[in-house]
C-alpha atoms as a PDB file:
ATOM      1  CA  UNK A   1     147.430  44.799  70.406  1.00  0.00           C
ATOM      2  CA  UNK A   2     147.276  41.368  72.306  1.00  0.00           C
ATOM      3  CA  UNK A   3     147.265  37.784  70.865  1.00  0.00           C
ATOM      4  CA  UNK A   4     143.420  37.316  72.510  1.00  0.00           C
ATOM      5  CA  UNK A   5     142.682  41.007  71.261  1.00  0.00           C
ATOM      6  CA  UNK A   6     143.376  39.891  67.779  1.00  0.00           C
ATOM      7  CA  UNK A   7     141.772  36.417  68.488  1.00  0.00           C
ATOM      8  CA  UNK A   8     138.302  37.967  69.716  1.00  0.00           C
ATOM      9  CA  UNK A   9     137.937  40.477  66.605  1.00  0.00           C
ATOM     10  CA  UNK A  10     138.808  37.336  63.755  1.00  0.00           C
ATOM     11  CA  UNK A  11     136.187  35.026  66.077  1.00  0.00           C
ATOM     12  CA  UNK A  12     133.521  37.287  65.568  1.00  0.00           C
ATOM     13  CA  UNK A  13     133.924  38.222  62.211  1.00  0.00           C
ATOM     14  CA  UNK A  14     134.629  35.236  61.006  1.00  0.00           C
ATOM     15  CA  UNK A  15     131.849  33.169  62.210  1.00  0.00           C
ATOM     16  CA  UNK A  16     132.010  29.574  62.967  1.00  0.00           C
ATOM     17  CA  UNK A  17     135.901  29.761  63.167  1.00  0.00           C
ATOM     18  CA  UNK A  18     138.186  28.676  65.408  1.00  0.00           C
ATOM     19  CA  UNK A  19     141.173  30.345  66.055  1.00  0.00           C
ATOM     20  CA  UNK A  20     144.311  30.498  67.697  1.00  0.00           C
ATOM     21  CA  UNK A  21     146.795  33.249  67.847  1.00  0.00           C
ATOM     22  CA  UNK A  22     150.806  34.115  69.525  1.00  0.00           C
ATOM     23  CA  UNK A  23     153.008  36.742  69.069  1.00  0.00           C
ATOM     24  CA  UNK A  24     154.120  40.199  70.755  1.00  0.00           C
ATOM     25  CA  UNK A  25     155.314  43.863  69.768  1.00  0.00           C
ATOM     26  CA  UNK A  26     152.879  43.596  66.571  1.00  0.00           C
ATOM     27  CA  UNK A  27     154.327  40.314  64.865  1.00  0.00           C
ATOM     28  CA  UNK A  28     151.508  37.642  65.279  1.00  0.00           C
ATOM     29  CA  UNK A  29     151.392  34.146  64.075  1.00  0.00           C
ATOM     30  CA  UNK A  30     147.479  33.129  63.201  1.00  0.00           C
ATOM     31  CA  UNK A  31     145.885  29.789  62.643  1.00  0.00           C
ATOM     32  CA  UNK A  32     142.157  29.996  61.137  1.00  0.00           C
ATOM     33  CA  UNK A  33     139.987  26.686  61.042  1.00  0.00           C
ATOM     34  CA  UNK A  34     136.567  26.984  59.448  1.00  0.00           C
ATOM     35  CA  UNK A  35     134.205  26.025  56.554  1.00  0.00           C
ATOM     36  CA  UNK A  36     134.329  29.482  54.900  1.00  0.00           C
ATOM     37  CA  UNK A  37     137.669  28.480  53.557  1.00  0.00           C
ATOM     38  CA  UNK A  38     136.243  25.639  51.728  1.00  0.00           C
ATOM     39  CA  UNK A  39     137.080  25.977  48.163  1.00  0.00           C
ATOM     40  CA  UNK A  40     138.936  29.308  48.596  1.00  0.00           C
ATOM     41  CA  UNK A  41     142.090  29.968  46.708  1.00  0.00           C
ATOM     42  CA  UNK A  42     145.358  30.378  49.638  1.00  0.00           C
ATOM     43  CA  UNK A  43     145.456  34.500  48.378  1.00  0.00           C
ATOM     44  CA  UNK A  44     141.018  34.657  48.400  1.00  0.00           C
ATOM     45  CA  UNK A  45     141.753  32.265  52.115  1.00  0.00           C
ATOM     46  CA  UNK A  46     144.429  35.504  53.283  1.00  0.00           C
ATOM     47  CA  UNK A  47     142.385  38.152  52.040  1.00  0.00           C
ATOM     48  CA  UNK A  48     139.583  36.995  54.732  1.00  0.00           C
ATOM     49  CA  UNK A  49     141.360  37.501  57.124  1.00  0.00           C
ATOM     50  CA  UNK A  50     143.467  40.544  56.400  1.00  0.00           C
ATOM     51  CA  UNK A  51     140.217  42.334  55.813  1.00  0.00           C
ATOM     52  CA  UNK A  52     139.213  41.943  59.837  1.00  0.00           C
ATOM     53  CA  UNK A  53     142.566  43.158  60.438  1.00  0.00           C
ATOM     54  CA  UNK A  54     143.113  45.774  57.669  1.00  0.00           C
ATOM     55  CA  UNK A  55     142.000  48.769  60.256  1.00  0.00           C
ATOM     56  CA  UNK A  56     144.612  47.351  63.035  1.00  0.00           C
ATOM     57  CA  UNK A  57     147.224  47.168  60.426  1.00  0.00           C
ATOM     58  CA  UNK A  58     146.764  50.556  58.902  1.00  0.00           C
ATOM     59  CA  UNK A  59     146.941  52.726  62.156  1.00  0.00           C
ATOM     60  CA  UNK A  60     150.159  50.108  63.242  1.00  0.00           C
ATOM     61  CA  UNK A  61     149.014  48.081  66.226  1.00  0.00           C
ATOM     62  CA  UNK A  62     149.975  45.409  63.888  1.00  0.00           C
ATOM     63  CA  UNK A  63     152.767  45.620  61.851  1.00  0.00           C
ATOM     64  CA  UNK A  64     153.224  41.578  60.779  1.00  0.00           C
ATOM     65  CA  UNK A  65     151.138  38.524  60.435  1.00  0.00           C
ATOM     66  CA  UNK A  66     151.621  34.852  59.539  1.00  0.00           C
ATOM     67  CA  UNK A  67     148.763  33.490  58.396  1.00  0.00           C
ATOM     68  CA  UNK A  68     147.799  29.599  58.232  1.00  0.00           C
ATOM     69  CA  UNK A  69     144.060  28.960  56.662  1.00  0.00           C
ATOM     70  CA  UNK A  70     142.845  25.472  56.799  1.00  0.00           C
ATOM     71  CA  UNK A  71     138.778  23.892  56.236  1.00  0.00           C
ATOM     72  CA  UNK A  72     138.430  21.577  59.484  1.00  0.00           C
ATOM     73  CA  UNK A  73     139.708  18.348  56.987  1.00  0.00           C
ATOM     74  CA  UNK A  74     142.449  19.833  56.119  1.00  0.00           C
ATOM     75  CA  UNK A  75     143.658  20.716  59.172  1.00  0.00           C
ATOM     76  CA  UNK A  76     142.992  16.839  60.516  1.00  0.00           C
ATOM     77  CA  UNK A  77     144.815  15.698  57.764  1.00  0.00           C
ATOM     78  CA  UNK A  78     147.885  18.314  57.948  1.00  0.00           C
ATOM     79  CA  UNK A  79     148.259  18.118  61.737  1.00  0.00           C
ATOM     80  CA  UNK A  80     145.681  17.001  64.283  1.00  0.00           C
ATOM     81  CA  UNK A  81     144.610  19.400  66.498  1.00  0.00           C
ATOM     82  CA  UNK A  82     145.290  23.306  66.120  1.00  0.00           C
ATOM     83  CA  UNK A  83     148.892  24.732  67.575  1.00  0.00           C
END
């Protein structure tokens, strides 16, 4: 699969989300912004998004992800804008 392949499927699943991903040869780094992570857990936060992906990584198109999860304060308050 392809960074904007994986991007498109987590934008439309999770709704109201903005999202960023990089990587190659199924490793993929993934940074989620949205609401529906406020007052999730980190592992409830992961579990989100490994569910839209669960299909890709069964059959292997994706063998790795790192996953970063942050409400729209947090992320202002950890960083700025999304990288």
């Amino acid at each position: 699969m392809q960074p904007e392949q994986i991007q498109d499927l987590l934008v439309k699943q999770l709704h109201g989300c903005e999202v960023r991903v990089s990587g190659a040869d199924r490793h993929f780094d993934i940074v989620v912004v949205g609401e529906v992570f406020d007052g999730l857990r980190p592992v409830k936060r992961q579990q989100l998004v490994y569910a839209v992906l669960a299909d890709h990584i069964a059959d292997g198109s994706i063998h790795a992800v790192n996953i970063r999860t942050f409400t729209s304060a947090e992320r202002a308050a950890h960083q700025g804008p999304m990288q």
